[in-house]
C-alpha atoms as a PDB file:
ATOM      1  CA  UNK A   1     113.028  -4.253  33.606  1.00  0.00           C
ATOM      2  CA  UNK A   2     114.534  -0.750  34.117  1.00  0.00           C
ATOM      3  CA  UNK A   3     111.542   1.606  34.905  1.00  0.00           C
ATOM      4  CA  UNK A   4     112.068   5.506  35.292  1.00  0.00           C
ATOM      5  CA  UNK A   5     110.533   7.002  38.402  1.00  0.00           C
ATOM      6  CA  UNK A   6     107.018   8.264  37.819  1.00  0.00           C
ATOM      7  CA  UNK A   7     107.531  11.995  38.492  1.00  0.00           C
ATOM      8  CA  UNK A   8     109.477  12.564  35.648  1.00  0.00           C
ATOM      9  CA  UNK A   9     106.699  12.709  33.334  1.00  0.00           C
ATOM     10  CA  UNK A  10     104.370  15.369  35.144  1.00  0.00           C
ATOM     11  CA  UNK A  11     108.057  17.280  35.529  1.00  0.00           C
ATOM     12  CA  UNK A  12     108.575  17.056  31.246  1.00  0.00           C
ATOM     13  CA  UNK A  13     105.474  18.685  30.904  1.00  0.00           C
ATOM     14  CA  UNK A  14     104.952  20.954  33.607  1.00  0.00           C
ATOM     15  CA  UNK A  15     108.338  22.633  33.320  1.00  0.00           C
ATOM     16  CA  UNK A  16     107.791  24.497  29.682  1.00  0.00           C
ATOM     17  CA  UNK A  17     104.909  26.157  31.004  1.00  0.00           C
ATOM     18  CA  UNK A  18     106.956  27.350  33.582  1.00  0.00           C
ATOM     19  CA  UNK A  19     109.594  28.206  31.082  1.00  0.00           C
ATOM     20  CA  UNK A  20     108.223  29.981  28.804  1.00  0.00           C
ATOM     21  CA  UNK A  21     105.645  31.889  30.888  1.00  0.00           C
ATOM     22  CA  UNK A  22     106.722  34.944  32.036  1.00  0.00           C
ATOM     23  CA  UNK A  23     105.246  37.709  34.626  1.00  0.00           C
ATOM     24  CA  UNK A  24     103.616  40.949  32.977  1.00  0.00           C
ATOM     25  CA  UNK A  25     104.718  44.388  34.180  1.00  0.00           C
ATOM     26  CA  UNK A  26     102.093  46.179  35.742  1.00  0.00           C
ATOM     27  CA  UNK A  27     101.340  49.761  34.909  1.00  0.00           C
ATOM     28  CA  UNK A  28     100.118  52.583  37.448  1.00  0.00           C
ATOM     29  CA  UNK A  29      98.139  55.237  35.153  1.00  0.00           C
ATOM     30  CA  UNK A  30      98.634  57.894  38.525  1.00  0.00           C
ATOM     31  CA  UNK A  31     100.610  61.080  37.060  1.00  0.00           C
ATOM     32  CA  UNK A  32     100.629  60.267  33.386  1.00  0.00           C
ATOM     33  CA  UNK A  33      99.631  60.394  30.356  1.00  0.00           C
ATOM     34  CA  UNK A  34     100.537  57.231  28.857  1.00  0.00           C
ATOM     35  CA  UNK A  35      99.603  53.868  28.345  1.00  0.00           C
ATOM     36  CA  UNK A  36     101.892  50.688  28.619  1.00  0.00           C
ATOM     37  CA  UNK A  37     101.802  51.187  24.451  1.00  0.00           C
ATOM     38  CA  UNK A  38     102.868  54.803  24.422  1.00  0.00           C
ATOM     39  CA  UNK A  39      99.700  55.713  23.097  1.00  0.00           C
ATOM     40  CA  UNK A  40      99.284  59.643  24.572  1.00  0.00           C
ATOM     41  CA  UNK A  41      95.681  60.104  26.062  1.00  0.00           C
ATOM     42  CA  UNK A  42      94.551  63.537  25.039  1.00  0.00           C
ATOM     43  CA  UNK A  43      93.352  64.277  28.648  1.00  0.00           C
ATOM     44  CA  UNK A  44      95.626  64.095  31.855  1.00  0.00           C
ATOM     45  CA  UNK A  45      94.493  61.291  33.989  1.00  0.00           C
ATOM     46  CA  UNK A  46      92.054  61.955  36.983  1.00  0.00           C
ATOM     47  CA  UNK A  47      92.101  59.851  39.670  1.00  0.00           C
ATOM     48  CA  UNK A  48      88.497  59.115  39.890  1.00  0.00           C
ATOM     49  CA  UNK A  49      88.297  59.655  43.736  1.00  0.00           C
ATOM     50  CA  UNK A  50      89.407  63.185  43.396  1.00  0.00           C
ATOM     51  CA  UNK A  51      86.522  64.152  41.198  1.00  0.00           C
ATOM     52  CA  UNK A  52      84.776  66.999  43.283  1.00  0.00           C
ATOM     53  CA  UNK A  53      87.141  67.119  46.127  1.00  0.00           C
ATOM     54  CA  UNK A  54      88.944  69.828  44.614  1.00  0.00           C
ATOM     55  CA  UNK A  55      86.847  71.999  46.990  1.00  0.00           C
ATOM     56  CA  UNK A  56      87.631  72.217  50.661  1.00  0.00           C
ATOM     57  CA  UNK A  57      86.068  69.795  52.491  1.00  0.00           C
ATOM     58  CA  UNK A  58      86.740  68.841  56.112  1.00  0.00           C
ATOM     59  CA  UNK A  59      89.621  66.244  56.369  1.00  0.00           C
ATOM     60  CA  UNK A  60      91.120  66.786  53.353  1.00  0.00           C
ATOM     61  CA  UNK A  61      93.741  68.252  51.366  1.00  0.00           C
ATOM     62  CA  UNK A  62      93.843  68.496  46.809  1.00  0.00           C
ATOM     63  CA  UNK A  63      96.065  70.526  44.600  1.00  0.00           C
ATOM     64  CA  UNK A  64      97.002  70.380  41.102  1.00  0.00           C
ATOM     65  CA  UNK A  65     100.383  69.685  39.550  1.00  0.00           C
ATOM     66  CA  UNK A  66     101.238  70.144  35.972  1.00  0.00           C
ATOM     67  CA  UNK A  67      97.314  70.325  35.770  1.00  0.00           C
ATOM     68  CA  UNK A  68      96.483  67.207  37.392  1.00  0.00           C
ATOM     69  CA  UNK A  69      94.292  67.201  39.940  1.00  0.00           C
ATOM     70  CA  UNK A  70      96.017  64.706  42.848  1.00  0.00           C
ATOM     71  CA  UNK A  71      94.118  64.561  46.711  1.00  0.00           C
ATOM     72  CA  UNK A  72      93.814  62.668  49.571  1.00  0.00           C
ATOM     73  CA  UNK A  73      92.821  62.512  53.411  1.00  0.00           C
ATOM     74  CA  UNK A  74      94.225  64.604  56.247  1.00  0.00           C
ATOM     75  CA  UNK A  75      94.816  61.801  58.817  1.00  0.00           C
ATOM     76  CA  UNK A  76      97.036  63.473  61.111  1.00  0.00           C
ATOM     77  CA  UNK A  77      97.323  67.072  62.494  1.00  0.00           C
ATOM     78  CA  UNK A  78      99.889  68.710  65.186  1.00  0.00           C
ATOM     79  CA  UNK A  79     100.409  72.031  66.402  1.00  0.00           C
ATOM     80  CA  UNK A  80     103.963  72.778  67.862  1.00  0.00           C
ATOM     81  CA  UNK A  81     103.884  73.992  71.952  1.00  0.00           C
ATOM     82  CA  UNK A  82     103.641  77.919  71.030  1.00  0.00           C
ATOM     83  CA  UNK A  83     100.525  77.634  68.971  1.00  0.00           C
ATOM     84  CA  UNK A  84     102.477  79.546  65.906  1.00  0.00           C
ATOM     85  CA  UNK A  85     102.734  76.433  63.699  1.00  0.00           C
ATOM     86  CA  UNK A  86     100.523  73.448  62.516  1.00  0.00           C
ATOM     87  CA  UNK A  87     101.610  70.616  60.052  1.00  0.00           C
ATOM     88  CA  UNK A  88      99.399  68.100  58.703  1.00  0.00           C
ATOM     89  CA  UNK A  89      99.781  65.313  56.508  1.00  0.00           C
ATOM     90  CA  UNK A  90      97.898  62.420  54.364  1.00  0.00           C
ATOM     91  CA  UNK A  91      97.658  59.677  51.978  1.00  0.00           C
ATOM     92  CA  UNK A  92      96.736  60.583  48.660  1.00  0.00           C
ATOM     93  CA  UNK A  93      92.987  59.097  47.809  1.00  0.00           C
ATOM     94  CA  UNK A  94      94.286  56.751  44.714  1.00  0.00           C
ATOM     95  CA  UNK A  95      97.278  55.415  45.846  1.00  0.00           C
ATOM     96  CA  UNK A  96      97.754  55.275  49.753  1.00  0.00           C
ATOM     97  CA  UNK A  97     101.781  54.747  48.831  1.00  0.00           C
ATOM     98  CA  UNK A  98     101.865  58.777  48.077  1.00  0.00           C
ATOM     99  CA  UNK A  99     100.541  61.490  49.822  1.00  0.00           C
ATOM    100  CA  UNK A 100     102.011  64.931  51.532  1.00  0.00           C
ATOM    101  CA  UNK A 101     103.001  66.739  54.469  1.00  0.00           C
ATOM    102  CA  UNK A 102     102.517  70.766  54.624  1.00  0.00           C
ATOM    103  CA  UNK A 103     104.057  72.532  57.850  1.00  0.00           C
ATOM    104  CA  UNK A 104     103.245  76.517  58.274  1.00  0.00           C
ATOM    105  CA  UNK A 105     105.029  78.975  60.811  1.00  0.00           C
ATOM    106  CA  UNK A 106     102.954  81.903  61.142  1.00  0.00           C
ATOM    107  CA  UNK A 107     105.541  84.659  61.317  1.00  0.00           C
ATOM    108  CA  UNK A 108     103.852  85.740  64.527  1.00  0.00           C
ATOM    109  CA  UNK A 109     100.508  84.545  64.368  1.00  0.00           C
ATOM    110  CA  UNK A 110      99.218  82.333  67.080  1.00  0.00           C
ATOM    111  CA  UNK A 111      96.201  79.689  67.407  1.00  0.00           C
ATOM    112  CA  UNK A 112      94.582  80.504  70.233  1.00  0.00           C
ATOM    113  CA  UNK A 113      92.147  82.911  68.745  1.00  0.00           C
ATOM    114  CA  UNK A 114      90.072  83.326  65.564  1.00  0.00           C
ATOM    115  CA  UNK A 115      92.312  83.940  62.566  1.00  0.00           C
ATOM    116  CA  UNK A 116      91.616  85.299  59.198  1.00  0.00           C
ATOM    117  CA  UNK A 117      93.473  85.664  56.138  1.00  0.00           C
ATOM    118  CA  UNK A 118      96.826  85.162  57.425  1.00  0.00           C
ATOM    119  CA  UNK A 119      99.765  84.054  54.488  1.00  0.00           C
ATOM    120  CA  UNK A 120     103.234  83.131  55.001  1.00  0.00           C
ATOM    121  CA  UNK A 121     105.925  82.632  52.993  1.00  0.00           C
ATOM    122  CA  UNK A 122     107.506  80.018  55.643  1.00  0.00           C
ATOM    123  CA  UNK A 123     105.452  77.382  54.410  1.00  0.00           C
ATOM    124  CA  UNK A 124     107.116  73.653  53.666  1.00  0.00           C
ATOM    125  CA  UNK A 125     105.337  71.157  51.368  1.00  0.00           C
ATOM    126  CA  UNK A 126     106.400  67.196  50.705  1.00  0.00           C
ATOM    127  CA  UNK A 127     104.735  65.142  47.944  1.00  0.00           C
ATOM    128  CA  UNK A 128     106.236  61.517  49.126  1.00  0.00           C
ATOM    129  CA  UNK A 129     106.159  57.794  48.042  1.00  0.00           C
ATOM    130  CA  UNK A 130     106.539  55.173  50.892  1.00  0.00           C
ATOM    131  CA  UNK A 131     107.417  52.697  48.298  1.00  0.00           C
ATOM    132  CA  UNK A 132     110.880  54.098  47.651  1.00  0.00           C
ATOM    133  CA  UNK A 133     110.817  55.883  50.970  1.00  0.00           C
ATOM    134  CA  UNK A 134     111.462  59.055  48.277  1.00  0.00           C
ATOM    135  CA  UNK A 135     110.296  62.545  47.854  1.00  0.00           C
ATOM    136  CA  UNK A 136     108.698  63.256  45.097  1.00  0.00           C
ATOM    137  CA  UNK A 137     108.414  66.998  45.448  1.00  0.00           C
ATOM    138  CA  UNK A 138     109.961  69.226  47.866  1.00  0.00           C
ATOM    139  CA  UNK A 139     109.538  72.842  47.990  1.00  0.00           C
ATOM    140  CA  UNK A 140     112.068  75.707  48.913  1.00  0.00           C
ATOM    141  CA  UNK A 141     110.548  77.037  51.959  1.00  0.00           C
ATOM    142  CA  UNK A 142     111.368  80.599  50.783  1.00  0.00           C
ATOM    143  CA  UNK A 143     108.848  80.323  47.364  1.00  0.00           C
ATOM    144  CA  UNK A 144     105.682  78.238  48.827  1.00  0.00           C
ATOM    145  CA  UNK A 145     102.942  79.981  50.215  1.00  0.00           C
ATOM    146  CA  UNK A 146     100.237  78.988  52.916  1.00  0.00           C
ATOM    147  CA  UNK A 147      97.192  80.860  53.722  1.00  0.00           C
ATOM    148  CA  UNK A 148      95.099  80.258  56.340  1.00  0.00           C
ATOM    149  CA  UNK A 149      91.745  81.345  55.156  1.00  0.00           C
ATOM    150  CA  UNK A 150      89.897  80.536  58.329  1.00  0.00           C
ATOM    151  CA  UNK A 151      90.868  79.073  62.088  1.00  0.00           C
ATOM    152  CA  UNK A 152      88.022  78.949  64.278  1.00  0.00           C
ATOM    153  CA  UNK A 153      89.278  78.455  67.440  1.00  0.00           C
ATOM    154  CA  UNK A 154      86.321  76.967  68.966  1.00  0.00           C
ATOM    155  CA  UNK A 155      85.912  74.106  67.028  1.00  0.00           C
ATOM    156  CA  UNK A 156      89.883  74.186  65.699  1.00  0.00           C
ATOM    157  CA  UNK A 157      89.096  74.237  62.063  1.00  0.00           C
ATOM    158  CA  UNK A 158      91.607  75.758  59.693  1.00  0.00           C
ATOM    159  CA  UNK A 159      90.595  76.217  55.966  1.00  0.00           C
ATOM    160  CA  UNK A 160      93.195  77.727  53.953  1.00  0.00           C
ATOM    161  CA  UNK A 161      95.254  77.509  50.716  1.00  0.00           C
ATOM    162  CA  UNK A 162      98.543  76.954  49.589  1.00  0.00           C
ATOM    163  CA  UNK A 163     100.872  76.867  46.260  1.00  0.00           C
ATOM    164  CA  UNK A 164     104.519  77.161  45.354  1.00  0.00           C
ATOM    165  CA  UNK A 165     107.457  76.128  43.316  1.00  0.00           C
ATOM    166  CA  UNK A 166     108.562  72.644  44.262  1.00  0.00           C
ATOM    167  CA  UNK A 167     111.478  70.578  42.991  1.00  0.00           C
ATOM    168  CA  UNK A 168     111.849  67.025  41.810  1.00  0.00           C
ATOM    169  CA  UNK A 169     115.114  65.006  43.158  1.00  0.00           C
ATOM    170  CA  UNK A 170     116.738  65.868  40.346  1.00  0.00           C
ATOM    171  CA  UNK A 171     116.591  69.210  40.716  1.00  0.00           C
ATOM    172  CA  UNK A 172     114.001  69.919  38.058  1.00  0.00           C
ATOM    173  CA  UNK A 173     111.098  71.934  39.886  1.00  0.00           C
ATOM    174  CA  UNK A 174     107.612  72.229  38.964  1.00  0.00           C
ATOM    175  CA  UNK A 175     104.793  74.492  40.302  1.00  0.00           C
ATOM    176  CA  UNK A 176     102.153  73.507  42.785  1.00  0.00           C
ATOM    177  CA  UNK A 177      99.254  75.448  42.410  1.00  0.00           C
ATOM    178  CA  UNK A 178      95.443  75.660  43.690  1.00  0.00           C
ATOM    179  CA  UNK A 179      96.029  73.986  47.146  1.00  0.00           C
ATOM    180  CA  UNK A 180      93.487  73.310  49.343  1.00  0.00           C
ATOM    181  CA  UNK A 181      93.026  71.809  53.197  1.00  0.00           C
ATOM    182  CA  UNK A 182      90.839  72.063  55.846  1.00  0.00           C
ATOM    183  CA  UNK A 183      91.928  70.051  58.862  1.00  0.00           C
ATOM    184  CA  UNK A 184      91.021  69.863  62.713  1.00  0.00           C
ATOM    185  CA  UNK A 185      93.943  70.881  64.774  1.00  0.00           C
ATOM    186  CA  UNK A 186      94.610  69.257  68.147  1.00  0.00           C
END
């Protein structure tokens, strides 16, 4: 008698399910408006982490774009050798793929003292995505502005502001507006 092997069987039935399952996109609501049925939400989505920290608070950085509030933590802060420039830059608190990186030259200005209300025009901002190692937003150095509100030398807090035009890969820009940090310099 001519018997078939025995793992054919579980291999007839097994493989449809394989088959004719298939693997479901998944959808990131961050930055939109939309759901995976094109249904448009009447509000702009909030990530729910950024919910009050629109305010400065110690450690981190918000800002809205095209009226959606995005934040995140400051985990890193340098000052160059002079003392006349600081960058600092963070994930962003709902997705820790994204986040930014602001640099300021302070036409002059240096941080060894107790500042107030100093702005520059020399200001650089960076909305990335480490998934695509891409920018998202860049700005043109000569339209973003950074304020520092406050450097207290003594305990090296800065608390300032900042907000600009900033463009898109494609060249497309959008604005960045009510930015806010407050960071511990080195």
């Amino acid at each position: 008698m001519d018997r078939k092997p025995v793992y054919i069987i579980p291999v007839i039935f097994i493989f449809p399910i394989f088959l004719f399952s298939n693997c479901a996109k998944e959808f990131s609501y961050e930055s939109t408006t939309t759901t995976p049925d094109s249904i448009v939400v009447n509000t702009p989505w909030v990530c729910p982490d950024c919910i009050g920290h629109d305010e400065q608070i110690l450690s981190r950085w918000s800002f809205h774009h095209e009226n959606i509030l995005k934040c995140g933590m400051i985990d890193t802060a340098r000052v160059n050798p002079e003392r006349t420039a600081f960058t600092f830059f963070g994930p962003s608190a709902c997705s820790s793929d994204t986040g930014i990186i602001i640099s300021a030259y302070l036409d002059g200005n240096v941080l060894n003292k107790d500042l107030f209300n100093i702005s520059t025009q020399n200001g650089a901002f960076y909305f990335y995505d480490n998934v695509g190692q891409t920018t998202i937003l860049i700005s043109n150095s000569a339209n973003f502005n950074v304020t520092v509100e406050s450097y207290i030398h003594q305990t090296r807090v800065i608390t300032g502001k900042f907000s600009g035009l900033a463009n898109y890969s494609n060249g497309s820009s959008s604005y960045i507006s009510s930015g806010k940090f407050k960071a511990t310099l080195p």
